[in-house]
N, C-alpha and C. Protein backbone atom coordinates (compact mmCIF):
# COMPACT_ATOMS: atom_id res chain seq x y z
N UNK A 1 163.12 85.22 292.19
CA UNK A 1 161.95 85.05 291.36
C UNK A 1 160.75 84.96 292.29
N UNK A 2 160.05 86.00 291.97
CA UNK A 2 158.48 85.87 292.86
C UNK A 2 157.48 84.74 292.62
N UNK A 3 157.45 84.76 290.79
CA UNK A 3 156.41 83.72 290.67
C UNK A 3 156.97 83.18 289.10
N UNK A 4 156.73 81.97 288.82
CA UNK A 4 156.53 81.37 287.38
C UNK A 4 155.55 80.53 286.97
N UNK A 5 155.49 80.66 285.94
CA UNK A 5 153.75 79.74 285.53
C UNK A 5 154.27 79.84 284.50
N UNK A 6 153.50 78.75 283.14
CA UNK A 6 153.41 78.57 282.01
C UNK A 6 151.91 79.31 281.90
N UNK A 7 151.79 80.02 280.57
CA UNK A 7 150.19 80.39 280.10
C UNK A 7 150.28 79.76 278.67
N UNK A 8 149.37 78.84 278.13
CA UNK A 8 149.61 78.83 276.80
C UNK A 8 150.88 77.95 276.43
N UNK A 9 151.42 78.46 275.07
CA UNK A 9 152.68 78.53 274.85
C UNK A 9 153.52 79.53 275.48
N UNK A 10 153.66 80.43 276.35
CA UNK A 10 154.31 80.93 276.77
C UNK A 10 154.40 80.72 278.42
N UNK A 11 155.64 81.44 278.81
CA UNK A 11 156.28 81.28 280.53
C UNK A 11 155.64 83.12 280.80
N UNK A 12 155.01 82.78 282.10
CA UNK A 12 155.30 83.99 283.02
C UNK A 12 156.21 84.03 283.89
N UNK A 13 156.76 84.61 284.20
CA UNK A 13 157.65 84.92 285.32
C UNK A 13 157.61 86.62 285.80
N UNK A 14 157.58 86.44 287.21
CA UNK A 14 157.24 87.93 288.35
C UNK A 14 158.92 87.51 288.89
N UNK A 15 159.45 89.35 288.53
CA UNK A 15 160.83 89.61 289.33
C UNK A 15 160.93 90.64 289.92
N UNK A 16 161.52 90.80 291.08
CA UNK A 16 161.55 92.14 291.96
C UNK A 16 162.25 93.40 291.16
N UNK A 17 163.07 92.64 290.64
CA UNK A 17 164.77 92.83 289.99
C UNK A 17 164.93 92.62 288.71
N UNK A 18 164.64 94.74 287.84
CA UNK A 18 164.65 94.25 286.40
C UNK A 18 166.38 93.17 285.89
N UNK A 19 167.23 93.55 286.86
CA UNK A 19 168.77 93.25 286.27
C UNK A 19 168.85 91.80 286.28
N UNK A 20 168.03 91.13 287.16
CA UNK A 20 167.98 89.50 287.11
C UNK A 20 167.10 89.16 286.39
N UNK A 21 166.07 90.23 285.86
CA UNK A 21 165.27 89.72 284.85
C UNK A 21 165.63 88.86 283.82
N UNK A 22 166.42 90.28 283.06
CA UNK A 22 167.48 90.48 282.11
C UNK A 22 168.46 89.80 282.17
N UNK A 23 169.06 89.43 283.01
CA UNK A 23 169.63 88.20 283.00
C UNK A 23 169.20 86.08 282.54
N UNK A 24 167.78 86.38 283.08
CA UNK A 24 167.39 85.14 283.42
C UNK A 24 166.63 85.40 281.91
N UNK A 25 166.21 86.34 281.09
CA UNK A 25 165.68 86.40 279.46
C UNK A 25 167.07 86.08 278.54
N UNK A 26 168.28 86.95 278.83
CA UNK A 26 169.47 86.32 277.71
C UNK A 26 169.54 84.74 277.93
N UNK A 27 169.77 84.84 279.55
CA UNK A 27 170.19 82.85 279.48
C UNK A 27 169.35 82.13 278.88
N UNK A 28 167.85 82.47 278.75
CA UNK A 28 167.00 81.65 278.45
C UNK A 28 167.39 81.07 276.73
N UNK A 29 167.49 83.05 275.71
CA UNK A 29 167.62 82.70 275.03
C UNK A 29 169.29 81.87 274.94
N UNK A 30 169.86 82.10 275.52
CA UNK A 30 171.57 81.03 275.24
C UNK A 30 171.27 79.60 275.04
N UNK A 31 170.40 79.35 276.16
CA UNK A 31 170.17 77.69 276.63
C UNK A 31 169.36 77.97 274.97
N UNK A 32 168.12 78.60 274.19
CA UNK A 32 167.07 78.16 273.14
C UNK A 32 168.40 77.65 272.16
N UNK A 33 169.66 78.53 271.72
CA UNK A 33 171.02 79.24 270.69
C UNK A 33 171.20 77.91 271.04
N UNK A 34 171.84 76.80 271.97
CA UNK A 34 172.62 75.96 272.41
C UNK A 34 171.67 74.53 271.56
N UNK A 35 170.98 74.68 271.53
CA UNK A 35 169.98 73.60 271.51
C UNK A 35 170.50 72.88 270.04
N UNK A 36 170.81 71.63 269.12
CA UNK A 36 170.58 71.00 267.97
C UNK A 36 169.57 70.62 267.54
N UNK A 37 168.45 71.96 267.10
CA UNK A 37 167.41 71.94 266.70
C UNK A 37 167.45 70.57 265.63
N UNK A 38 167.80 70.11 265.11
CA UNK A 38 167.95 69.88 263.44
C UNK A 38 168.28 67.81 264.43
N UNK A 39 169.21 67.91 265.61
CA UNK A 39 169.55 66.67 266.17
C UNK A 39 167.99 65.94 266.96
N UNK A 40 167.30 67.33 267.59
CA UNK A 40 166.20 67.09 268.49
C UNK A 40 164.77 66.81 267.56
N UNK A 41 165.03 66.67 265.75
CA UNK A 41 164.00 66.58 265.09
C UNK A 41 162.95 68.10 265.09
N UNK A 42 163.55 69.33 265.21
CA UNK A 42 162.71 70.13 265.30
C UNK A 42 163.35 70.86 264.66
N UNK A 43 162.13 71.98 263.67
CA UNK A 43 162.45 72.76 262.80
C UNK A 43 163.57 73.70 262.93
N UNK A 44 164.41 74.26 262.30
CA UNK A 44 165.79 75.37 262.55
C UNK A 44 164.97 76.80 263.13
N UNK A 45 163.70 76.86 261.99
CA UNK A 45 163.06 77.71 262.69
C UNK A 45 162.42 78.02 264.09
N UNK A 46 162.58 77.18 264.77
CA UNK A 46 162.02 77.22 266.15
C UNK A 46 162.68 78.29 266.99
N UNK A 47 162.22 79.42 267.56
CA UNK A 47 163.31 80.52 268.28
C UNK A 47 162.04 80.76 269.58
N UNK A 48 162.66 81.51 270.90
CA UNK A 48 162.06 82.06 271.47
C UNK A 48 161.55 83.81 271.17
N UNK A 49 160.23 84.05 271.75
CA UNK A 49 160.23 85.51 271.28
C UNK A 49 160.17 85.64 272.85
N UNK A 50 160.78 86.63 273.35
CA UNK A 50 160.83 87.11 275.17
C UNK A 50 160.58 88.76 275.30
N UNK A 51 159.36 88.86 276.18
CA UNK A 51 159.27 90.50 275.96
C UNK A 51 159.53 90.87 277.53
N UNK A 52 159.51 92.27 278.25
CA UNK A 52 159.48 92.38 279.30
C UNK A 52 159.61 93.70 279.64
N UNK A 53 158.59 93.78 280.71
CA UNK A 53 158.21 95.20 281.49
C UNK A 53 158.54 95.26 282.49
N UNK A 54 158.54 96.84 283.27
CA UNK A 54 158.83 96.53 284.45
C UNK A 54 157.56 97.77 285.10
N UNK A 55 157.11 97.36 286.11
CA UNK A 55 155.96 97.93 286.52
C UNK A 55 155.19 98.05 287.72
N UNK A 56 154.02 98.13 288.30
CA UNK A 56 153.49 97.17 289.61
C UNK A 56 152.98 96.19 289.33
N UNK A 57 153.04 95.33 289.79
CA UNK A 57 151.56 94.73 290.34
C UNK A 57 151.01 94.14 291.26
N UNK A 58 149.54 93.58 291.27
CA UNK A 58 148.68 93.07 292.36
C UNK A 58 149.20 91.67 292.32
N UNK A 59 149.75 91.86 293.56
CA UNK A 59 149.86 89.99 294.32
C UNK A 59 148.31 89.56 295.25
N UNK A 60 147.97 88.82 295.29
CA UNK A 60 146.97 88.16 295.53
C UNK A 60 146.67 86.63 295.44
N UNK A 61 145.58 86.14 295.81
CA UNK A 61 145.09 84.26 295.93
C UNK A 61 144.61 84.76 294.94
N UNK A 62 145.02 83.78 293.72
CA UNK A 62 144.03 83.10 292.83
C UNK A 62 142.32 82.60 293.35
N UNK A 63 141.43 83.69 293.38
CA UNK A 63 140.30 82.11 293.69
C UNK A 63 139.82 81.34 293.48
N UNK A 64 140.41 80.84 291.95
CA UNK A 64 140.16 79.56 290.99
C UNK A 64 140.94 78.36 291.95
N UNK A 65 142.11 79.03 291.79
CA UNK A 65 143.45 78.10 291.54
C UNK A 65 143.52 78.19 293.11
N UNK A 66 143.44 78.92 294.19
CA UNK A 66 143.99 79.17 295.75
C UNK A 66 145.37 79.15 295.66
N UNK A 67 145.72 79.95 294.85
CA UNK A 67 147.46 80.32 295.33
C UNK A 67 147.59 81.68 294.67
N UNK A 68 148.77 81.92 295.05
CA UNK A 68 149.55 83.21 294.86
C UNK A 68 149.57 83.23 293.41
N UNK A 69 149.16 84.86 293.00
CA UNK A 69 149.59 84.63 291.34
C UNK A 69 149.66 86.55 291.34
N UNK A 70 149.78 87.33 290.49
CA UNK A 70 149.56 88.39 289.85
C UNK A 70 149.07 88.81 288.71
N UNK A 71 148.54 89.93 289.09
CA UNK A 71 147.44 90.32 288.42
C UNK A 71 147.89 91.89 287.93
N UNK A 72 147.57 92.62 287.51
CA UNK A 72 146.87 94.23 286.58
C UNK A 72 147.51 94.34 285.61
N UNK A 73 147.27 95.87 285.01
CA UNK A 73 147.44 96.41 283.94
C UNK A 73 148.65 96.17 283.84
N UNK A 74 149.90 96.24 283.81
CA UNK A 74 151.52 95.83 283.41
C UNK A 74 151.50 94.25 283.48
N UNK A 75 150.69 93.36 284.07
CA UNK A 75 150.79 92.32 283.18
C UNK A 75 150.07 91.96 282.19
N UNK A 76 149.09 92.48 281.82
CA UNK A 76 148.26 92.64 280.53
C UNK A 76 149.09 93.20 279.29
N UNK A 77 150.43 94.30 279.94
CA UNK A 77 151.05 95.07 278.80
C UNK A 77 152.34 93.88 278.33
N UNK A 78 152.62 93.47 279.49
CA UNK A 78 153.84 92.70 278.77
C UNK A 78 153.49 91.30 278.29
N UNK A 79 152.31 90.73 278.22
CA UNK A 79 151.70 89.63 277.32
C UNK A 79 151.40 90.37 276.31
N UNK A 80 151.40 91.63 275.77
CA UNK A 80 151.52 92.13 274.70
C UNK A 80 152.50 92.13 273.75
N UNK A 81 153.73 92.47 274.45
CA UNK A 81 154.59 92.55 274.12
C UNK A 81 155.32 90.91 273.00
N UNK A 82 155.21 90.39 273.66
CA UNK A 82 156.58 88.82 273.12
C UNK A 82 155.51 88.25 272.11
N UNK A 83 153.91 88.71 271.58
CA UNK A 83 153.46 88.16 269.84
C UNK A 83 154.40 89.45 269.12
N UNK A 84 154.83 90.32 269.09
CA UNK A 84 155.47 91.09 268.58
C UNK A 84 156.73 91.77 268.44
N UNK A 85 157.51 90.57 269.32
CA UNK A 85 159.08 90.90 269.19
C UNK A 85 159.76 89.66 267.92
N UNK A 86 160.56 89.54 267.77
CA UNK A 86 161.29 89.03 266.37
C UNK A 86 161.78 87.90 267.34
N UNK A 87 161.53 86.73 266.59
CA UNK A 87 162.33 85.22 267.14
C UNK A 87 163.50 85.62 267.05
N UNK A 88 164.15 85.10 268.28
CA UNK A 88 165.26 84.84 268.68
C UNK A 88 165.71 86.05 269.61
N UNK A 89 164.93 86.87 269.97
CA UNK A 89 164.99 88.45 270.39
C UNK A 89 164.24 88.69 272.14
N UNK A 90 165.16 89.47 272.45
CA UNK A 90 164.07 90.18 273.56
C UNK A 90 164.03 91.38 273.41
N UNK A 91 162.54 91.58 273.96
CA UNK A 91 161.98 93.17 273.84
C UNK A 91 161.85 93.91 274.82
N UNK A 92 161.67 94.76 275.34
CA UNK A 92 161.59 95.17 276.66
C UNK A 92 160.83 96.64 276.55
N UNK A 93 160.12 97.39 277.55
CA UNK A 93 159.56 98.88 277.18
C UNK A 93 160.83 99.69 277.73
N UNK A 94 160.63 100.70 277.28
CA UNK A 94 160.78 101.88 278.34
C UNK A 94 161.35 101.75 279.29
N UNK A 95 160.07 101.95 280.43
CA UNK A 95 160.47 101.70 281.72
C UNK A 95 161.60 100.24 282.39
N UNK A 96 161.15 99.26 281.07
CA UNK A 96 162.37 98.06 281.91
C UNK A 96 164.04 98.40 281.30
N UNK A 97 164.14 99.14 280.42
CA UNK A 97 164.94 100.16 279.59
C UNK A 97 165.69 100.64 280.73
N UNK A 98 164.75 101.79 281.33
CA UNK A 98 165.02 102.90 282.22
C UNK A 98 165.56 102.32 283.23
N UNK A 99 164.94 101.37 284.09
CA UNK A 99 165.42 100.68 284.80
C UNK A 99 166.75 100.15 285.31
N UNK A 100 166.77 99.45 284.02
CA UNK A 100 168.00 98.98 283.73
C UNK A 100 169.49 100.08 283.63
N UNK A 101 168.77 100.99 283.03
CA UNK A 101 169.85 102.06 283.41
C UNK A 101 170.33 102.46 284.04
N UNK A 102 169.75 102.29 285.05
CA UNK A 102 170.33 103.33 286.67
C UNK A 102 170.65 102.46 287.24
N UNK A 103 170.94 101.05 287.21
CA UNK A 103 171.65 100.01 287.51
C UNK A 103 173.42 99.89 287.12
N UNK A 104 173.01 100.41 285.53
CA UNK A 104 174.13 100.07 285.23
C UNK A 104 174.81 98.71 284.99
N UNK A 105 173.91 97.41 284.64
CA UNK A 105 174.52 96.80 285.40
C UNK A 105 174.61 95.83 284.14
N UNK A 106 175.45 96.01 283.12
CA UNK A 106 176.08 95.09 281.68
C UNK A 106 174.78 94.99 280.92
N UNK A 107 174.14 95.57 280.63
CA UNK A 107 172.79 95.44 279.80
C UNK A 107 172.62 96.91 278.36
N UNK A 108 172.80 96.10 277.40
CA UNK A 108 172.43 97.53 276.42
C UNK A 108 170.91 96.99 275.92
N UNK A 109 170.13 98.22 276.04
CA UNK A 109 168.94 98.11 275.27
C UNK A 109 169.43 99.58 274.00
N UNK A 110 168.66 98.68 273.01
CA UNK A 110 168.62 99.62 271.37
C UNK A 110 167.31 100.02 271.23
N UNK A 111 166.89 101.28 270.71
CA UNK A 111 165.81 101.63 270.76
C UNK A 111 165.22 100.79 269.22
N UNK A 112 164.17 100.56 269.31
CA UNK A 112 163.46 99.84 268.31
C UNK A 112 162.41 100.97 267.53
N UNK A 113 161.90 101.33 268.61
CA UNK A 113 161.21 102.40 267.75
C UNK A 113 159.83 102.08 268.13
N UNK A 114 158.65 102.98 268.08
CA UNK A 114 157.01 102.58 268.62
C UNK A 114 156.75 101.37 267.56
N UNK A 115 156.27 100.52 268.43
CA UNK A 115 156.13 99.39 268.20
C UNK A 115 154.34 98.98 268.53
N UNK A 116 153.61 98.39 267.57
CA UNK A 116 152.45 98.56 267.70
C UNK A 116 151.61 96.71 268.90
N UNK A 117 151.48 96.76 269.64
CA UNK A 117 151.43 96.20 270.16
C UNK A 117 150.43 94.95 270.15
N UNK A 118 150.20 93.58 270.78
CA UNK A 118 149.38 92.84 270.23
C UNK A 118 147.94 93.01 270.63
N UNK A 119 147.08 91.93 270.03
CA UNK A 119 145.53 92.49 270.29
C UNK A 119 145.02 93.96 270.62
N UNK A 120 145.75 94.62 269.81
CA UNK A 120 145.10 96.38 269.67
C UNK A 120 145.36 97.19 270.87
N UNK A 121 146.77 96.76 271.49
CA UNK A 121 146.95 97.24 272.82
C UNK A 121 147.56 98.78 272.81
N UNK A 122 148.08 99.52 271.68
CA UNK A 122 148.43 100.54 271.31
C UNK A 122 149.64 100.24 270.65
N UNK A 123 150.50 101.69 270.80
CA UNK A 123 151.94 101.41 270.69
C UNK A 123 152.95 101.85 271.73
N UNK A 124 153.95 100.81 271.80
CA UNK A 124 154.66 101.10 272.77
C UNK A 124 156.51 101.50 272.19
N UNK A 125 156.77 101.93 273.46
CA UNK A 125 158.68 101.93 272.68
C UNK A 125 159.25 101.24 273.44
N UNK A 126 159.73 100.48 272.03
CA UNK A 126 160.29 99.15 272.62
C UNK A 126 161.80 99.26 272.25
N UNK A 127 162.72 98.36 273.10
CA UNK A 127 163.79 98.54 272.65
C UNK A 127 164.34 96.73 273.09
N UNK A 128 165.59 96.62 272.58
CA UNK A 128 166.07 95.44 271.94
C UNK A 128 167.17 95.04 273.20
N UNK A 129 166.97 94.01 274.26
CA UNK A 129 167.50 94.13 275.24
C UNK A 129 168.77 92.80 274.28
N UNK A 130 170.27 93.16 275.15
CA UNK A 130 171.39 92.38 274.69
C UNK A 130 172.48 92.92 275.91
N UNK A 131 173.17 91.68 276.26
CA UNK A 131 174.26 91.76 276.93
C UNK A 131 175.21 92.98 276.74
N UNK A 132 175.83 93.94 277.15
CA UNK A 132 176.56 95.01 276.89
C UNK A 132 177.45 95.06 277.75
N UNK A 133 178.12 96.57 277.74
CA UNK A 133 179.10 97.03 278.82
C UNK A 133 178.03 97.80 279.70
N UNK A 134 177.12 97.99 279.90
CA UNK A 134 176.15 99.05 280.79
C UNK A 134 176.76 100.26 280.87
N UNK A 135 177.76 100.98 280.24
CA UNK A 135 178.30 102.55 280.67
C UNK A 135 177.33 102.96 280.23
């Protein structure tokens, strides 16, 4: 893991490695699945939404903050992404799709279909990342 931060209600996280991505988005949601929403006083409805790209970007100092953080356009796209994936779900583009493919490595993504993205970001094709056989 390169970097993690909270923004908001949501987690960032920077990975070299879409396949540990994808890994570290199912566990997340397992650990949300595991939880006794209903024991912890919190609604049944409570789910994670997890989106994820894979792309460049700019590493750099914060000059607010003076530390390491990242920056450009592919992280602008994948804070797009997770207001518009379905609770309890991960989303992923294309390219973290593609990625994942030539790995091979136990991951099925389902195509979802162009998916219109948040704050007027366009549409993207998104597909439905889940544990698989990777053939």
């Amino acid at each position: 893991m390169l970097y993690r931060n909270t923004r908001g209600d949501g987690l960032f996280v920077v990975m070299a490695d879409a396949g540990l991505a994808a890994r570290c988005a199912l566990k997340l949601q397992a650990a949300m699945d595991a939880i006794d929403l209903a024991q912890c006083g919190l609604p049944d409805s409570l789910a994670l939404r997890l989106g994820g790209h894979f792309g460049p970007v700019y590493e750099a100092v914060d000059p607010v903050l003076g530390l390491t953080n990242y920056f450009g356009a592919h992280v602008s796209r994948t804070a797009r992404i997770e207001p518009v994936t379905p609770p309890g779900e991960v989303y992923v583009t294309e390219q973290f799709a593609a990625r994942l493919a030539l790995d091979r490595d136990g991951f099925d993504c389902d195509y979802v279909g162009l998916v219109p993205a948040a704050k007027g970001y366009g549409n993207l094709r998104m597909y439905h990342l889940r544990a698989g056989g990777g053939d």
